[in-house]
C-alpha atoms as a PDB file:
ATOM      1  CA  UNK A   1      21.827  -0.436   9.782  1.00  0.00           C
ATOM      2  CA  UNK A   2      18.492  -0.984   8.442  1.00  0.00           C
ATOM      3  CA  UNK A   3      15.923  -2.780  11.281  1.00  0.00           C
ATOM      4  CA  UNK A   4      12.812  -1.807   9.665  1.00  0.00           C
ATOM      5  CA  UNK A   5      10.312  -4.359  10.091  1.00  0.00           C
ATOM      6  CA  UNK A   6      12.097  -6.162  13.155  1.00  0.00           C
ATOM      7  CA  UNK A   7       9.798  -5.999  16.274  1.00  0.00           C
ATOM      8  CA  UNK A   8      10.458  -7.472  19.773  1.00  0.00           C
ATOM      9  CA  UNK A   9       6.720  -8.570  20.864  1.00  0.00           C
ATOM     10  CA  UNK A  10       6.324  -8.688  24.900  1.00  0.00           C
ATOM     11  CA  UNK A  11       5.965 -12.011  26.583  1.00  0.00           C
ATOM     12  CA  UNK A  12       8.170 -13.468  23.473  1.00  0.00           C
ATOM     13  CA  UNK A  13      11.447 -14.239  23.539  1.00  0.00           C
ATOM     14  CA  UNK A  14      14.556 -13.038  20.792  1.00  0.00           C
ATOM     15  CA  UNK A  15      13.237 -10.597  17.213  1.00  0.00           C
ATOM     16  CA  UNK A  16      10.951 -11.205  15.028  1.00  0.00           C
ATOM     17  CA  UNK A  17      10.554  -9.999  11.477  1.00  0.00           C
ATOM     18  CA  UNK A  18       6.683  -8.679  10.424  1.00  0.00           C
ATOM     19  CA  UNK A  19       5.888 -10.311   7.400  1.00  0.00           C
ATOM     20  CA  UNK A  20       2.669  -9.324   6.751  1.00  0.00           C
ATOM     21  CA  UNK A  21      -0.620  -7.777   8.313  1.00  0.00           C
ATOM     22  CA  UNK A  22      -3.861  -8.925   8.575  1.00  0.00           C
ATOM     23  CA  UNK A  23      -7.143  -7.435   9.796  1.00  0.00           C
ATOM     24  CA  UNK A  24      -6.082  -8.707  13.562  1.00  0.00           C
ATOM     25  CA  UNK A  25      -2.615  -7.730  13.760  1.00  0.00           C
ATOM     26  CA  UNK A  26       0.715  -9.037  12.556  1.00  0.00           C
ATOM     27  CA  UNK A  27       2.309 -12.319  10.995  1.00  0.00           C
ATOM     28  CA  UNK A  28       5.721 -12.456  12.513  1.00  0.00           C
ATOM     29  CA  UNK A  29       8.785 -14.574  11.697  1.00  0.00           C
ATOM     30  CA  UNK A  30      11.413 -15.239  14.189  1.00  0.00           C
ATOM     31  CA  UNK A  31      15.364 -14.345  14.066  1.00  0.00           C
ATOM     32  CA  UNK A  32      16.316 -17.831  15.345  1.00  0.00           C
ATOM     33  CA  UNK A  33      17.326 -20.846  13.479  1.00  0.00           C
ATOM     34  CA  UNK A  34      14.208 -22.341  13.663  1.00  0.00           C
ATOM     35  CA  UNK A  35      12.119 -19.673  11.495  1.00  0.00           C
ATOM     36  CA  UNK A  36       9.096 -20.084  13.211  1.00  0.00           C
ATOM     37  CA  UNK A  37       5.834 -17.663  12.554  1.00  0.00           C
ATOM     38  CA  UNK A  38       3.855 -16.353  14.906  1.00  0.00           C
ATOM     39  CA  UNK A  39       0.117 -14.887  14.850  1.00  0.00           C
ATOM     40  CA  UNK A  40       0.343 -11.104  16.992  1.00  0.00           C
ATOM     41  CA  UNK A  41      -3.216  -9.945  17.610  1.00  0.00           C
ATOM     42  CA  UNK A  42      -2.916  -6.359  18.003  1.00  0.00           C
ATOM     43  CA  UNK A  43      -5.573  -6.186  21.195  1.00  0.00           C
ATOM     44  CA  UNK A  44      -3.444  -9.007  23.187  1.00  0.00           C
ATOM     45  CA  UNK A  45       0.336  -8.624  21.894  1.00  0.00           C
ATOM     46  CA  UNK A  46       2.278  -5.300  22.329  1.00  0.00           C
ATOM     47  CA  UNK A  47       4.835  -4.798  19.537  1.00  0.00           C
ATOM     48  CA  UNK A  48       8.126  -2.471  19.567  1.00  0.00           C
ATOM     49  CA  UNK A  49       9.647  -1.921  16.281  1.00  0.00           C
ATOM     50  CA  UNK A  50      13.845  -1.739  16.706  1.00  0.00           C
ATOM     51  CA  UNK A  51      14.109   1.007  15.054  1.00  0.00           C
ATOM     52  CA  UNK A  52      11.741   3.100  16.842  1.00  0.00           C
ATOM     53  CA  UNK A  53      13.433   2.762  20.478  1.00  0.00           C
ATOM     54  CA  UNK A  54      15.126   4.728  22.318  1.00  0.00           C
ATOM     55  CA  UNK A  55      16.749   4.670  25.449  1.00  0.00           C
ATOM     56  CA  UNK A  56      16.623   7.425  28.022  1.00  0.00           C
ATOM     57  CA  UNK A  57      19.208  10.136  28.232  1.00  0.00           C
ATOM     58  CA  UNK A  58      19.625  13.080  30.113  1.00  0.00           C
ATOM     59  CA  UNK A  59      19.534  15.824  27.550  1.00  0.00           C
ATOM     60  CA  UNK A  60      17.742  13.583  24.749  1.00  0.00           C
ATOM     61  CA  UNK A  61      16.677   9.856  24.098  1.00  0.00           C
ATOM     62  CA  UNK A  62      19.376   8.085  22.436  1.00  0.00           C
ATOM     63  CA  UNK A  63      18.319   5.837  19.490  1.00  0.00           C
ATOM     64  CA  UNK A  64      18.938   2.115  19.515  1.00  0.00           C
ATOM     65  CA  UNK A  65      20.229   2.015  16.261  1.00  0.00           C
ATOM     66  CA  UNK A  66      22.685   4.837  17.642  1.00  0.00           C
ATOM     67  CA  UNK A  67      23.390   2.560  20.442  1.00  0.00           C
ATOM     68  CA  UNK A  68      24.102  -0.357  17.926  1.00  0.00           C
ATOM     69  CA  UNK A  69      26.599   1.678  15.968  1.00  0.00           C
ATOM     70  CA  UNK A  70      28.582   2.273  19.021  1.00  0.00           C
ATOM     71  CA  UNK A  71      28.712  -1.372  20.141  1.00  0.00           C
ATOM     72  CA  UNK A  72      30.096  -1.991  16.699  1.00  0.00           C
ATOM     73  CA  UNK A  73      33.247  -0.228  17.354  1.00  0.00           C
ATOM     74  CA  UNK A  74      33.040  -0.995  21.328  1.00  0.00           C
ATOM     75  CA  UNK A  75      35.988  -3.091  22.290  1.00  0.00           C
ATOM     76  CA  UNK A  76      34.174  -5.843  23.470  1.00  0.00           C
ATOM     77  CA  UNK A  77      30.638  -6.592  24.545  1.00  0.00           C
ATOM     78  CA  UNK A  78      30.083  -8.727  27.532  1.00  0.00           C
ATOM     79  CA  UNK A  79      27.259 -11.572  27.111  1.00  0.00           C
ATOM     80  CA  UNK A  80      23.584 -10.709  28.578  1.00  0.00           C
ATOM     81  CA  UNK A  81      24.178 -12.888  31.288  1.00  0.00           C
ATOM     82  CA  UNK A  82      26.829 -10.991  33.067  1.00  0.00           C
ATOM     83  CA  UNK A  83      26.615  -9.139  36.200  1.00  0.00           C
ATOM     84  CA  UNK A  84      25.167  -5.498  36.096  1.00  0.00           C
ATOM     85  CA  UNK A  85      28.295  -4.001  36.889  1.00  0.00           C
ATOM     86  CA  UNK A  86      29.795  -5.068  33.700  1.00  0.00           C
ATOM     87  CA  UNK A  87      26.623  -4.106  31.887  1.00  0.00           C
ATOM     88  CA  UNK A  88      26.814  -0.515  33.161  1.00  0.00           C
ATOM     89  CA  UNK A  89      30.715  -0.397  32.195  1.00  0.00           C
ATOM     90  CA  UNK A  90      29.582  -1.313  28.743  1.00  0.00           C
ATOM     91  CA  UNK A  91      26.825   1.263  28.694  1.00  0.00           C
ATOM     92  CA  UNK A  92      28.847   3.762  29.512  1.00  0.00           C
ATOM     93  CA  UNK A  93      31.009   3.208  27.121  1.00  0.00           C
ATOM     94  CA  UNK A  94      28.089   3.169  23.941  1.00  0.00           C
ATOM     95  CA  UNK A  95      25.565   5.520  25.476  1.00  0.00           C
ATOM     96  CA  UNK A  96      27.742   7.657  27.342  1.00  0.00           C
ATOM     97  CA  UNK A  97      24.820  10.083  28.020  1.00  0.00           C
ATOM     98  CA  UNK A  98      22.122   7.455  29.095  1.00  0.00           C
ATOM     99  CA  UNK A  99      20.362   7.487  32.619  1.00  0.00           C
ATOM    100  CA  UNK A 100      21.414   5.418  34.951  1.00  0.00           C
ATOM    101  CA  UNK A 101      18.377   5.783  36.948  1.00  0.00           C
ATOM    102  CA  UNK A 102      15.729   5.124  34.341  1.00  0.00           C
ATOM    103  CA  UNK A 103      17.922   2.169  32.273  1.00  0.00           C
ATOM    104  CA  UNK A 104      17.271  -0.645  34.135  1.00  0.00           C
ATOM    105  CA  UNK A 105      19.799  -3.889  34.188  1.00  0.00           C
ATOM    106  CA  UNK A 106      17.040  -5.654  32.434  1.00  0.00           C
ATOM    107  CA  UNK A 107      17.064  -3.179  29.501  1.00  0.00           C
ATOM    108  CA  UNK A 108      20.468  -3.332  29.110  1.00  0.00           C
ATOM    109  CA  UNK A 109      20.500  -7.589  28.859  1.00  0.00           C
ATOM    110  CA  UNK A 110      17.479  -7.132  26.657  1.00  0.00           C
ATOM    111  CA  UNK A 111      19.945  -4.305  24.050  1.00  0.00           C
ATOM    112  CA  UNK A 112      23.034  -7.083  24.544  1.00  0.00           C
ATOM    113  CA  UNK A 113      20.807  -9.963  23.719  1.00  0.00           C
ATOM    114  CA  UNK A 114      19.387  -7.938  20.886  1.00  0.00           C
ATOM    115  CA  UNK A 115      22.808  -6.878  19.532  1.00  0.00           C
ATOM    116  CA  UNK A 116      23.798 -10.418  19.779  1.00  0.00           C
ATOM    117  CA  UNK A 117      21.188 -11.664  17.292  1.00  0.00           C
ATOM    118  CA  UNK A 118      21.296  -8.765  15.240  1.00  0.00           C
ATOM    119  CA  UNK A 119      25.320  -8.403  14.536  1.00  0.00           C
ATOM    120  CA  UNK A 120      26.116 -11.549  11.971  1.00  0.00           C
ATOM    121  CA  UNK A 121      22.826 -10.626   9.997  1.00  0.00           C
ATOM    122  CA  UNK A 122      23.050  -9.068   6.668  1.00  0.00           C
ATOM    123  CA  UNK A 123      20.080  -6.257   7.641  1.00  0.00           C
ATOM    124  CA  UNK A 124      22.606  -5.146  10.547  1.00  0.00           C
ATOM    125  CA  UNK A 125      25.433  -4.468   8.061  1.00  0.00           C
ATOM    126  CA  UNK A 126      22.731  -2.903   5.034  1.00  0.00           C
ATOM    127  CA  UNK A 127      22.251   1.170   5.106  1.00  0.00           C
ATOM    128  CA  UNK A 128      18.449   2.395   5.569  1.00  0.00           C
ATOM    129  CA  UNK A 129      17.414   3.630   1.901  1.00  0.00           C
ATOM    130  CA  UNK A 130      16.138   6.667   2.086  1.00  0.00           C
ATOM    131  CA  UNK A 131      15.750   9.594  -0.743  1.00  0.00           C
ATOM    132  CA  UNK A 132      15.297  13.225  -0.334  1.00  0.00           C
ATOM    133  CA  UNK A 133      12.039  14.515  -1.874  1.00  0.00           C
ATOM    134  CA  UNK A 134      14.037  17.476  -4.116  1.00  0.00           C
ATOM    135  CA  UNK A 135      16.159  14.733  -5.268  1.00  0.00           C
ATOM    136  CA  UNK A 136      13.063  12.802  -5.996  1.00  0.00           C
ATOM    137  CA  UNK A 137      11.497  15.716  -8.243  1.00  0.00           C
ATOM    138  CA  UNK A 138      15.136  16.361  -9.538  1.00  0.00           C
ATOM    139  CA  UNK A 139      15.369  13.404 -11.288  1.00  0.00           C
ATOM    140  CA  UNK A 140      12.347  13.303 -13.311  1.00  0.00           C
ATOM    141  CA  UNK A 141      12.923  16.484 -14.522  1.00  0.00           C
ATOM    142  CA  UNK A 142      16.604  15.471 -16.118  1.00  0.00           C
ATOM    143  CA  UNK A 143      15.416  11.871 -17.918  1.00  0.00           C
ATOM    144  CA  UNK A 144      12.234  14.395 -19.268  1.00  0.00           C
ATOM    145  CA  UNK A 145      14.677  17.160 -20.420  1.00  0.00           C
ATOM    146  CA  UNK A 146      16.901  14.095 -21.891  1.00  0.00           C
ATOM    147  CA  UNK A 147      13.739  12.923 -24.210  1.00  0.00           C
ATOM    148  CA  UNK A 148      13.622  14.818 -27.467  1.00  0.00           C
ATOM    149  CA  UNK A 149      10.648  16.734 -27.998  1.00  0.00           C
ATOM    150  CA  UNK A 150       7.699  14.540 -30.131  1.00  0.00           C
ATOM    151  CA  UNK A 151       4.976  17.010 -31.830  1.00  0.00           C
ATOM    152  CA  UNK A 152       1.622  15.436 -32.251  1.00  0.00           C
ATOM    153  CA  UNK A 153      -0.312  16.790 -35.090  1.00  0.00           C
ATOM    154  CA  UNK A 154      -3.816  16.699 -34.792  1.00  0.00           C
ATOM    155  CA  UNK A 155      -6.499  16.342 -37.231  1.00  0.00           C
ATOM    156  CA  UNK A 156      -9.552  18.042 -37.521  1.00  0.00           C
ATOM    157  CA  UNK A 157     -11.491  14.844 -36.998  1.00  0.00           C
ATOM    158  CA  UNK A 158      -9.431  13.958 -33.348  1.00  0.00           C
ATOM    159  CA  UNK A 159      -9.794  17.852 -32.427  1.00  0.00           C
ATOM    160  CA  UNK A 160     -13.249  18.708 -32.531  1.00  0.00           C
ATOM    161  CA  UNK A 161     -15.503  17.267 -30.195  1.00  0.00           C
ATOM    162  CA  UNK A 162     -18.288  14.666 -31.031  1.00  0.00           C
ATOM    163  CA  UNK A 163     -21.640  15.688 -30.997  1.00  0.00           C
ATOM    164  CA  UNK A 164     -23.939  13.822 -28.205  1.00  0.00           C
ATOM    165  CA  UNK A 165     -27.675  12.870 -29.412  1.00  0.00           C
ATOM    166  CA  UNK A 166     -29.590  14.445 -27.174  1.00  0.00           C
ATOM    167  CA  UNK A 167     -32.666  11.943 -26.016  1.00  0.00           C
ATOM    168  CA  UNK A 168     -36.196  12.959 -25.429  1.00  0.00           C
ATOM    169  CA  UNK A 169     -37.179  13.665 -21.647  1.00  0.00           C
ATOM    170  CA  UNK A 170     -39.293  10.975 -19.544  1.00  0.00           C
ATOM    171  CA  UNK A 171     -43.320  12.246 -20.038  1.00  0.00           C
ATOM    172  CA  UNK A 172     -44.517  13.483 -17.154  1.00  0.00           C
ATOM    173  CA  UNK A 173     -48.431  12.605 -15.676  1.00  0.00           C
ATOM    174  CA  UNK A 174     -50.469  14.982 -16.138  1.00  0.00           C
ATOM    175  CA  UNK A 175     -52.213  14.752 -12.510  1.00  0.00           C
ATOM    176  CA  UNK A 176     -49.916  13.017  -9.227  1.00  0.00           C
ATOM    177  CA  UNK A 177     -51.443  10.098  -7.961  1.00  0.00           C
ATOM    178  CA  UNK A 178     -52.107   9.897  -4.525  1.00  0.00           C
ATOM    179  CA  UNK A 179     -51.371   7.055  -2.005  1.00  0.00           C
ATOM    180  CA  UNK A 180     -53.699   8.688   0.663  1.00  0.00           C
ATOM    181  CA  UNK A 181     -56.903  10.228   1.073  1.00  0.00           C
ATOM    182  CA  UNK A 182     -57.169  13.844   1.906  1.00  0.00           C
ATOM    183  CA  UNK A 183     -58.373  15.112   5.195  1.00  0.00           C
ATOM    184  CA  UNK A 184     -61.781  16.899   5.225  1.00  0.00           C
ATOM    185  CA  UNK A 185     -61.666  20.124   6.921  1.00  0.00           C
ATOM    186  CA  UNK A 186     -63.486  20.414   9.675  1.00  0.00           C
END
């Protein structure tokens, strides 16, 4: 599940997607149907990015994205607009270990709502691309072992160094001029 770049901004409702930034925050682009783009100044809009969020738990903070797996395979997944109880049955069930103190009914319509716009879009299905460093350096070593070996043979022209003409230094004045007139001793 890949949900980098997908931000819920506060006061807004649904996902948006950050295009691009600016020098006063964020140009967003919403989920919905209607594709519409929003301005978020960064001093006046608070932005959460998906896959950054985590829900409490009582040993650790489960991920949202860990959360999302789950209600993949869940059975079924009520609508936002049920009642709590129903909610809390299906929070059990995908974030078995959450706190039921600290995760509010409101959170858990805001995850269901999210899932719900998330779950028939390509990014939701698409695996996070990520490569190992090692593997990174690995693989510029093979393609350079792979390359035969060129010798360049250099001439005596290209190997010694070309002589700089050395120009004469500025004269220098004989006596400094002075901008102000000494002080008599006294």
């Amino acid at each position: 599940m890949n949900l980098q770049g997908i931000v819920a901004v506060s006061g807004k409702p649904g996902l948006w997607r950050a295009l691009t930034q600016n020098k006063t925050g964020f140009i967003l682009e919403s989920l919905d149907a209607q594709k519409t783009k929003l301005i978020a100044n960064l001093s006046t809009a608070k932005l959460a990015a998906l896959d950054e969020i985590t829900i409490f738990g009582f040993d650790d903070d489960i991920r949202l994205t860990d959360v999302f797996e789950r209600m993949k395979t869940a059975k079924s997944i009520t609508d936002a607009k049920d009642d709590t109880k129903k909610l809390r049955e299906l929070f059990r069930e995908v974030a078995p270990d959450h706190d039921e103190e600290k995760v509010y009914a409101s959170d858990m319509k805001k995850i269901v709502t999210w899932f719900h716009i998330l779950k028939d879009m390509p990014i939701f299905n698409e695996e996070v691309k990520t490569e190992a460093p090692a593997e990174a350096e690995a693989a510029p070593a093979a393609t350079e072992e792979a390359k035969p070996a060129v010798k360049v043979k250099k001439t005596p022209a290209a190997a010694a160094p070309k002589a700089v003409a050395k120009q004469p230094a500025p004269k220098a004045s004989a006596k400094p001029k002075l901008t102000a007139k000494p002080r008599r001793a006294e």
